[in-house]
Structures are given as C-alpha cells and as structure tokens.
C-alpha atoms as a PDB file:
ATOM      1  CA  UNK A   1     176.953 121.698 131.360  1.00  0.00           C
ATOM      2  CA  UNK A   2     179.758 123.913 130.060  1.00  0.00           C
ATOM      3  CA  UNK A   3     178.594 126.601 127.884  1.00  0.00           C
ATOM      4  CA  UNK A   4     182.332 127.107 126.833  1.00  0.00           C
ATOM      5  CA  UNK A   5     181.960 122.987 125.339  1.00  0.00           C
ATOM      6  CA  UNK A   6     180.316 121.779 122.254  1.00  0.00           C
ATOM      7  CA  UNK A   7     179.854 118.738 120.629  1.00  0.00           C
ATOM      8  CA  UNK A   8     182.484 117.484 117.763  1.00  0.00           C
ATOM      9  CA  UNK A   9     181.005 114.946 114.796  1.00  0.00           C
ATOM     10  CA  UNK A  10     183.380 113.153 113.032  1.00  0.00           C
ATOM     11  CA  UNK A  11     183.009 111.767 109.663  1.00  0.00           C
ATOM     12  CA  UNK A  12     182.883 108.283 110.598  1.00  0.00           C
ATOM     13  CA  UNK A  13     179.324 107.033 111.939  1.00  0.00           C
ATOM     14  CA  UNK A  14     178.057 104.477 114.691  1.00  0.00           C
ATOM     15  CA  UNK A  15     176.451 102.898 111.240  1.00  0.00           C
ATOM     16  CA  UNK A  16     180.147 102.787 108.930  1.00  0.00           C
ATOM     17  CA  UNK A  17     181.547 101.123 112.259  1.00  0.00           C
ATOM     18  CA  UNK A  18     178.980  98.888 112.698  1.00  0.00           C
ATOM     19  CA  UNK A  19     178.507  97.694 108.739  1.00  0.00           C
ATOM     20  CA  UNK A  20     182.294  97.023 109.112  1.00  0.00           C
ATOM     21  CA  UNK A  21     181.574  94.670 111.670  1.00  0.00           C
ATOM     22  CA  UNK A  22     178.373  93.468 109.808  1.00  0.00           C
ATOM     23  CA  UNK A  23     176.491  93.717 112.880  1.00  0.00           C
ATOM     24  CA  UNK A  24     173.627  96.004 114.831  1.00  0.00           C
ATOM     25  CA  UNK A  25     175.567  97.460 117.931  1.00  0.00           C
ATOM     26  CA  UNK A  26     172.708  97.467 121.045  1.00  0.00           C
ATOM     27  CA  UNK A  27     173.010  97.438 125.023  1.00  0.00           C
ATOM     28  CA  UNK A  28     171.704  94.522 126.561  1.00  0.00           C
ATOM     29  CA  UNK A  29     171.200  95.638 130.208  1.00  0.00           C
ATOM     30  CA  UNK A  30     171.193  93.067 132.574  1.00  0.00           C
ATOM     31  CA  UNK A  31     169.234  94.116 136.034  1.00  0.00           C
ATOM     32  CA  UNK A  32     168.772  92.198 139.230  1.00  0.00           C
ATOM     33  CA  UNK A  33     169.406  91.307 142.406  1.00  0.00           C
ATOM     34  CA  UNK A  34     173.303  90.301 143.696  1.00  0.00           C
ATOM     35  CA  UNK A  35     172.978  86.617 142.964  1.00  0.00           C
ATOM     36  CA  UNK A  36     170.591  86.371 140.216  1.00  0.00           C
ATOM     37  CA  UNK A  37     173.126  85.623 137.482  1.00  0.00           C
ATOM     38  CA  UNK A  38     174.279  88.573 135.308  1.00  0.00           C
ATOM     39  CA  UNK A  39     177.797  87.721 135.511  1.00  0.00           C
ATOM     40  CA  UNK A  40     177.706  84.114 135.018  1.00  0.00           C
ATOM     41  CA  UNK A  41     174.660  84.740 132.066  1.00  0.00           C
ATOM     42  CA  UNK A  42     177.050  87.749 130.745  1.00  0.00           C
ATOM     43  CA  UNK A  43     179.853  85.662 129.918  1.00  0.00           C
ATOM     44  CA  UNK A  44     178.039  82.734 128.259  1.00  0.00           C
ATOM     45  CA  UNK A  45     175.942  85.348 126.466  1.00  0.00           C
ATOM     46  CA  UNK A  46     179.262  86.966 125.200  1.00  0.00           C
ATOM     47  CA  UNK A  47     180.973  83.293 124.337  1.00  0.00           C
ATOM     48  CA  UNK A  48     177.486  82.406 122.670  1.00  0.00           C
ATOM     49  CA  UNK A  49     177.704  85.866 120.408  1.00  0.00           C
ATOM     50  CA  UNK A  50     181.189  85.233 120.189  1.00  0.00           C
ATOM     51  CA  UNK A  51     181.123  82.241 118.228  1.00  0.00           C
ATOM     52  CA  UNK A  52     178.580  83.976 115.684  1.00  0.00           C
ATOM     53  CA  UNK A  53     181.736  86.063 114.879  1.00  0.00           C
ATOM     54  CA  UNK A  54     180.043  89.293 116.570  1.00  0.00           C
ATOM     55  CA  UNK A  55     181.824  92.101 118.337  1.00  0.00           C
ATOM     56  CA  UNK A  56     181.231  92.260 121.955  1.00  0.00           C
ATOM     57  CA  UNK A  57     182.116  93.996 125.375  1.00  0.00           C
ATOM     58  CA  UNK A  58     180.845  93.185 129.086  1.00  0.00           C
ATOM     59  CA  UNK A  59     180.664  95.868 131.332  1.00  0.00           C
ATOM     60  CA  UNK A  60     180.135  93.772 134.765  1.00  0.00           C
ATOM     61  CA  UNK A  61     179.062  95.642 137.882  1.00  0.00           C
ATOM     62  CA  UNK A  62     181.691  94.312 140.488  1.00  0.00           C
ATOM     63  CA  UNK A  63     184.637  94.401 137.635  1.00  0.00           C
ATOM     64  CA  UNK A  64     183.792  98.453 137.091  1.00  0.00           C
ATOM     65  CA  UNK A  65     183.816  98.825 140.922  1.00  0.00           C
ATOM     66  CA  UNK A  66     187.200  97.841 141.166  1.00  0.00           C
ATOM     67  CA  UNK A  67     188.418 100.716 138.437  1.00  0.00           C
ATOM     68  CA  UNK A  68     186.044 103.129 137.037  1.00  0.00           C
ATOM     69  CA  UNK A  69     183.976 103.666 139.503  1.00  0.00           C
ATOM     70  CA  UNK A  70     186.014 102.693 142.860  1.00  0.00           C
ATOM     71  CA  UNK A  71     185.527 106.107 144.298  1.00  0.00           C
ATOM     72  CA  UNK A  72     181.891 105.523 144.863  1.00  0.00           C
ATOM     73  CA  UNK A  73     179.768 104.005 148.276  1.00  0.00           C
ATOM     74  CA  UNK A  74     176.327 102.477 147.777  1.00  0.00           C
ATOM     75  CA  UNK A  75     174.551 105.716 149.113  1.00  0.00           C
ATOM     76  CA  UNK A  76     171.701 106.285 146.310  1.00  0.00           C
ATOM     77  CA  UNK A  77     173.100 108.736 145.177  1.00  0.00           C
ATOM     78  CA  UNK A  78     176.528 106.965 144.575  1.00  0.00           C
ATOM     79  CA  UNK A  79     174.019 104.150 143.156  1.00  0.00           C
ATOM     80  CA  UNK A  80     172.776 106.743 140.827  1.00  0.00           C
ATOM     81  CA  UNK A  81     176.465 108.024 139.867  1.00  0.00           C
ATOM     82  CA  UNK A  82     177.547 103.975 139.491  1.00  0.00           C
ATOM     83  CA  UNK A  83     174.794 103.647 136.875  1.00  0.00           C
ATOM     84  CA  UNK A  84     175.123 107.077 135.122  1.00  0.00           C
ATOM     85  CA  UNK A  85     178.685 106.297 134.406  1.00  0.00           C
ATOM     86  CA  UNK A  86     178.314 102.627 133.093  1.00  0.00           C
ATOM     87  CA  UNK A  87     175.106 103.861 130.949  1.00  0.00           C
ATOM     88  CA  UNK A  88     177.940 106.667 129.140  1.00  0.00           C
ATOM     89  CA  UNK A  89     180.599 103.988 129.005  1.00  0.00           C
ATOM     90  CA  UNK A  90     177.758 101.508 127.471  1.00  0.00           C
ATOM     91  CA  UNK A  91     176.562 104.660 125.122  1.00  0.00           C
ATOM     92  CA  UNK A  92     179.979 105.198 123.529  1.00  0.00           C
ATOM     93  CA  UNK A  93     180.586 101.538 123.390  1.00  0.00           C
ATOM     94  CA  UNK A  94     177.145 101.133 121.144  1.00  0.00           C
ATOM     95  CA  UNK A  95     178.671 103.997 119.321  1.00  0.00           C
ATOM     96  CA  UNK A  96     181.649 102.343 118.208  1.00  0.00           C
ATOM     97  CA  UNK A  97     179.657  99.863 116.780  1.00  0.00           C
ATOM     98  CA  UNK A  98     179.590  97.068 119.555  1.00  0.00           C
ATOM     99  CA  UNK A  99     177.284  94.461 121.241  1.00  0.00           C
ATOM    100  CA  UNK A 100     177.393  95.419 124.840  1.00  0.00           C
ATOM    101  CA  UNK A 101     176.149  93.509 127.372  1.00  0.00           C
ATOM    102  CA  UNK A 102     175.498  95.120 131.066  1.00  0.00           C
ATOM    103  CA  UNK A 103     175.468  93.367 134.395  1.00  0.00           C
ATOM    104  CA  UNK A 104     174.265  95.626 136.920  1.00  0.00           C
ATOM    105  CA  UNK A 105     172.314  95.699 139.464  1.00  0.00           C
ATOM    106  CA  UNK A 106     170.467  99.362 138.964  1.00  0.00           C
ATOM    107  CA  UNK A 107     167.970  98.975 141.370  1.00  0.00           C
ATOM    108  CA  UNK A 108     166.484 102.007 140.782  1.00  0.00           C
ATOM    109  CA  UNK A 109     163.562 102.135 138.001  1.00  0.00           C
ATOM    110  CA  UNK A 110     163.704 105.718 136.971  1.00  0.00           C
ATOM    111  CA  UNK A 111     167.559 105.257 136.176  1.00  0.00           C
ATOM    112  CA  UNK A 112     166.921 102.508 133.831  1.00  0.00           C
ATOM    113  CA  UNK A 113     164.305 104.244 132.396  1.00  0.00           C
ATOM    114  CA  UNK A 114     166.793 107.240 131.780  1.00  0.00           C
ATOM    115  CA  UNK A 115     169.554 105.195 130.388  1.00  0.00           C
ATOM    116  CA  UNK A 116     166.992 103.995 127.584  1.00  0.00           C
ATOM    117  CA  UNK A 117     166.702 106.846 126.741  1.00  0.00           C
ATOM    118  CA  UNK A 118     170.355 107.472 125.777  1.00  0.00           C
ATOM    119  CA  UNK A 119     169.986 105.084 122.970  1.00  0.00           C
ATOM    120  CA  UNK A 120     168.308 105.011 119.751  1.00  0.00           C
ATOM    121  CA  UNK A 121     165.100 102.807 119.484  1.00  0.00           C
ATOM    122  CA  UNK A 122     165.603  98.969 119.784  1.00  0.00           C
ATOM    123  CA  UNK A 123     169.082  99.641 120.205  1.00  0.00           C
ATOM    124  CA  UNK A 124     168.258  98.843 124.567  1.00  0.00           C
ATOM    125  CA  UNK A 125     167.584  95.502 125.689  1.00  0.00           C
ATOM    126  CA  UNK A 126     166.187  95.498 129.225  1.00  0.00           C
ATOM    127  CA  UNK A 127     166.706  91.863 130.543  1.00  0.00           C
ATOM    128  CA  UNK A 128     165.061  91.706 134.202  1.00  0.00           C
ATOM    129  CA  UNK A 129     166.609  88.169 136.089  1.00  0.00           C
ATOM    130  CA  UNK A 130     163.776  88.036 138.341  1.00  0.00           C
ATOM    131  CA  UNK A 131     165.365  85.089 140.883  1.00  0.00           C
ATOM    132  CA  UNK A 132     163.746  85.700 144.158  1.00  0.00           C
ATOM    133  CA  UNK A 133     165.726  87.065 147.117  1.00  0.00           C
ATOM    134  CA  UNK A 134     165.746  83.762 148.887  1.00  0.00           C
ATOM    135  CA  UNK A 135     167.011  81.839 145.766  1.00  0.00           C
ATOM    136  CA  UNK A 136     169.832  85.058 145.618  1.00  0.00           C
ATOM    137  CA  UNK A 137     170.145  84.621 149.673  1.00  0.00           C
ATOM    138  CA  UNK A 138     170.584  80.712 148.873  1.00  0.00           C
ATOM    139  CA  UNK A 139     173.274  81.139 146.233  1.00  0.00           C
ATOM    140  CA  UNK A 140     175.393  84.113 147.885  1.00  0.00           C
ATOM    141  CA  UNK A 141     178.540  83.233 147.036  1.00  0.00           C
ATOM    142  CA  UNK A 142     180.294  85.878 148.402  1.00  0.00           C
ATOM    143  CA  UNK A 143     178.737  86.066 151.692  1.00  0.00           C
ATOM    144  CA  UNK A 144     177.359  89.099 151.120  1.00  0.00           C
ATOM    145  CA  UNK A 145     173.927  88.200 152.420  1.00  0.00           C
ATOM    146  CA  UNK A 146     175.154  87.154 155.385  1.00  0.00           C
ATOM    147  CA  UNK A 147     176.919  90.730 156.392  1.00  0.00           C
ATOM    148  CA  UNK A 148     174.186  92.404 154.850  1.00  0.00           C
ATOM    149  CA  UNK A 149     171.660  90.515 157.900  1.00  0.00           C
ATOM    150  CA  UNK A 150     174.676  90.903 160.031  1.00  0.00           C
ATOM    151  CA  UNK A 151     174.385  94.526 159.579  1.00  0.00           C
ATOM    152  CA  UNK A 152     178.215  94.821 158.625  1.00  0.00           C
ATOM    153  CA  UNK A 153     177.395  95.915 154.944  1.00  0.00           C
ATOM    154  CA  UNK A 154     175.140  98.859 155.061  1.00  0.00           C
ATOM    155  CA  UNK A 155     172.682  99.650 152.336  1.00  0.00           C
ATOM    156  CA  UNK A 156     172.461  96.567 150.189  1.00  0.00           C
ATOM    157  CA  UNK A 157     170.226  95.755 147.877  1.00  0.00           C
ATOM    158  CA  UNK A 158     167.132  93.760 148.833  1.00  0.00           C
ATOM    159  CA  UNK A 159     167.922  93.937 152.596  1.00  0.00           C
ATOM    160  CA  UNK A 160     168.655  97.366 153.423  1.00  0.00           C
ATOM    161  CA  UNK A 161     168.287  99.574 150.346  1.00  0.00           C
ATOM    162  CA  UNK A 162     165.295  98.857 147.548  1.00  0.00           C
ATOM    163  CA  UNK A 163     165.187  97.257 144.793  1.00  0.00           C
ATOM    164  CA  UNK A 164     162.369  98.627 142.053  1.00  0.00           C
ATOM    165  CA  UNK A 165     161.803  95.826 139.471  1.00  0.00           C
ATOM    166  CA  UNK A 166     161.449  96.738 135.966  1.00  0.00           C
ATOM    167  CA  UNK A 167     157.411  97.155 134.577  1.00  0.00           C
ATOM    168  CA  UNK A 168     158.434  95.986 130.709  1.00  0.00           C
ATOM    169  CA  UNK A 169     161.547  94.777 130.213  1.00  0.00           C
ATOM    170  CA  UNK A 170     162.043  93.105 127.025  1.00  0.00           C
ATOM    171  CA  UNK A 171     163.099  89.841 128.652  1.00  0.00           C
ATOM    172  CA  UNK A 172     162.342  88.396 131.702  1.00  0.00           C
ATOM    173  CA  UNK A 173     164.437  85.274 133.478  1.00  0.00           C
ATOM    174  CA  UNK A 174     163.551  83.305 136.176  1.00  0.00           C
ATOM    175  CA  UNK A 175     167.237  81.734 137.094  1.00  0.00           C
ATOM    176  CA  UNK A 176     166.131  79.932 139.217  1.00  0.00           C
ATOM    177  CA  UNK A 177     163.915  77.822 136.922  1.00  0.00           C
ATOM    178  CA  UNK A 178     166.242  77.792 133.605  1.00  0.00           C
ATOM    179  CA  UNK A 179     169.673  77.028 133.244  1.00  0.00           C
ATOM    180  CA  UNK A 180     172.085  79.151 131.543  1.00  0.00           C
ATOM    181  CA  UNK A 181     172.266  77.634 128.558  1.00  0.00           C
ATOM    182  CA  UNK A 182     168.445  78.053 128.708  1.00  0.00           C
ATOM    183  CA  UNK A 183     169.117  81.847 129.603  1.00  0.00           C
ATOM    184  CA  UNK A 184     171.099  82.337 126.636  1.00  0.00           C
ATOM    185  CA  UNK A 185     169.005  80.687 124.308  1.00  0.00           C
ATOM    186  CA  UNK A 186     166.130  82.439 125.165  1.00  0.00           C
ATOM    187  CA  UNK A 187     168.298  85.971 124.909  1.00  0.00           C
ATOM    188  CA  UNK A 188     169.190  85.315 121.725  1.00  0.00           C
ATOM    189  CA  UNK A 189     165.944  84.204 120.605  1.00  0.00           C
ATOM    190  CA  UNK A 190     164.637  87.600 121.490  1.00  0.00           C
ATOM    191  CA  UNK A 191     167.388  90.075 119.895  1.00  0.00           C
ATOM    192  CA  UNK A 192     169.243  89.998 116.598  1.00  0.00           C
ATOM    193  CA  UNK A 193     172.225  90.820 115.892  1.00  0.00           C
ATOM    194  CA  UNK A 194     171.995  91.985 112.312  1.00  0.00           C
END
C-alpha cells in the first residue's frame, strides 16, 4: 500500500444510507460450480427483494467478465484477482447502503474466507449451490463442459482447475432437488432485510 495515501471519512455513514432506505445492506455471496444456478437464482432473488421495496444490486460473474474484469485469464491467480475485485466492488456497494447479491464461482476457500472478512458481522451471507458436477455437466448451457473435456478451455472449474466447497456456509442449495422459487424462499427465510 501507498504510504503517501490515507483513508478519507465522510460525514455520511453506511448506517444514514441504509436507514434512508429502511433496510440492512449485506452481501449475499453466491458460490458454485458453472451451472449450478447463481445467475438464474440471482435474478429471482433480486425480483423477490424487489417487490419488498428493498434496494438491490447483482454483481454476476460472467456480466463482470465482460467489463471490469475482462483483462483477466482463469490462471489462479487471475481467479484470485477476479474475486478480490468483485469482493471491493461488493464492499463499497454494502457501504452505500445496498442488498448485494454475488454470483460467482470463487472456487477457492481461503478467498471466500477473506472476503468475509471485509464485512462487518452478519453483514456476509455465504450461500453454497451444491448441484453436483454431473447435474452442472447435464445442464451446460453454454457448452462449456463440453470444451472443457475437449480440452479447448483450459483450467475450468471442476474439470481442470479445483473447486474447494465451502465448510459453513450459511445456506446450502441443492438445485438440483428445489426449484427456484424453492431457492428463493428458502434464502429469504434465512436473512432479513431489516
């Protein structure tokens, strides 16, 4: 770090932005394999908090591939960059006051266990989808699977690289034995809002 930078506060708090938006800003970090569902249970998590007149914002790992983070392979230690930079996007998001849900696949277990540590307590969800590799292998909608056994993607998750499940997450999903609906209901049985 910078010796030369220090840290500004400002007058207005994560808790002022939050009361204005009469809600308790958290991270609800979505882990798994390609195929297990984060995107599909993001967005019907977000319409479902949505409609309780709550503040959200998905970060989604493909979607911050494309921008943010389009500069970076899936070496580990790109893996490790990919998930350092969502977990400070997710911080400052939490910061402003928001519900932010994460779908990513941050495979690695000592990286999730350092991004809980960026927030304050019960302010990180860790919500493990735990669908097997062959229900994930079943689904793959975009073929990715199938170049990954092909060998024409290189270092992907559950074939070629590892993938470290979590040892408490809050929540833990099965996908491929609840629906969505089911998902969500059982997400939002687990964390409140207010």
């Amino acid at each position: 770090m910078n010796k030369n930078l220090q840290f500004q506060n400002f007058s207005i708090t994560q808790f002022e932005r939050a009361n204005l938006k009469n809600q308790k800003p958290m991270c609800l970090w979505m882990t798994g394999l390609s195929g297990s569902g984060k995107s599909t249970i993001g967005n019907a998590l977000e319409m479902a908090i949505y409609k309780m007149d709550k503040h959200t914002y998905i970060l989604d790992g493909d979607n911050l591939r494309l921008g943010l983070n389009c500069d970076l392979n899936f070496s580990n230690n790109d893996r490790t960059e990919n998930v350092r930079r969502v977990a400070e996007t997710a911080k400052l998001m939490v910061d402003s006051g928001l519900i932010v849900i994460v779908g990513l696949i941050s495979p690695f277990r000592s990286e999730r266990d350092w991004l809980r540590s960026l927030f304050s307590p019960n302010q990180f969800k860790e919500i493990y989808l735990s669908t097997s590799l062959n229900e994930c292998e079943k689904r793959d909608a975009k073929g990715l699977y199938k170049m990954a056994r092909g060998g024409l993607i290189k270092d992907f998750t559950g074939i070629s690289s590892p993938y470290e499940e979590p040892l408490k997450p809050e929540l833990t999903i099965d996908t491929q034995n609840i629906t969505i609906d089911e998902s969500v209901k059982k997400i939002l049985n687990q964390v409140k809002f207010t």
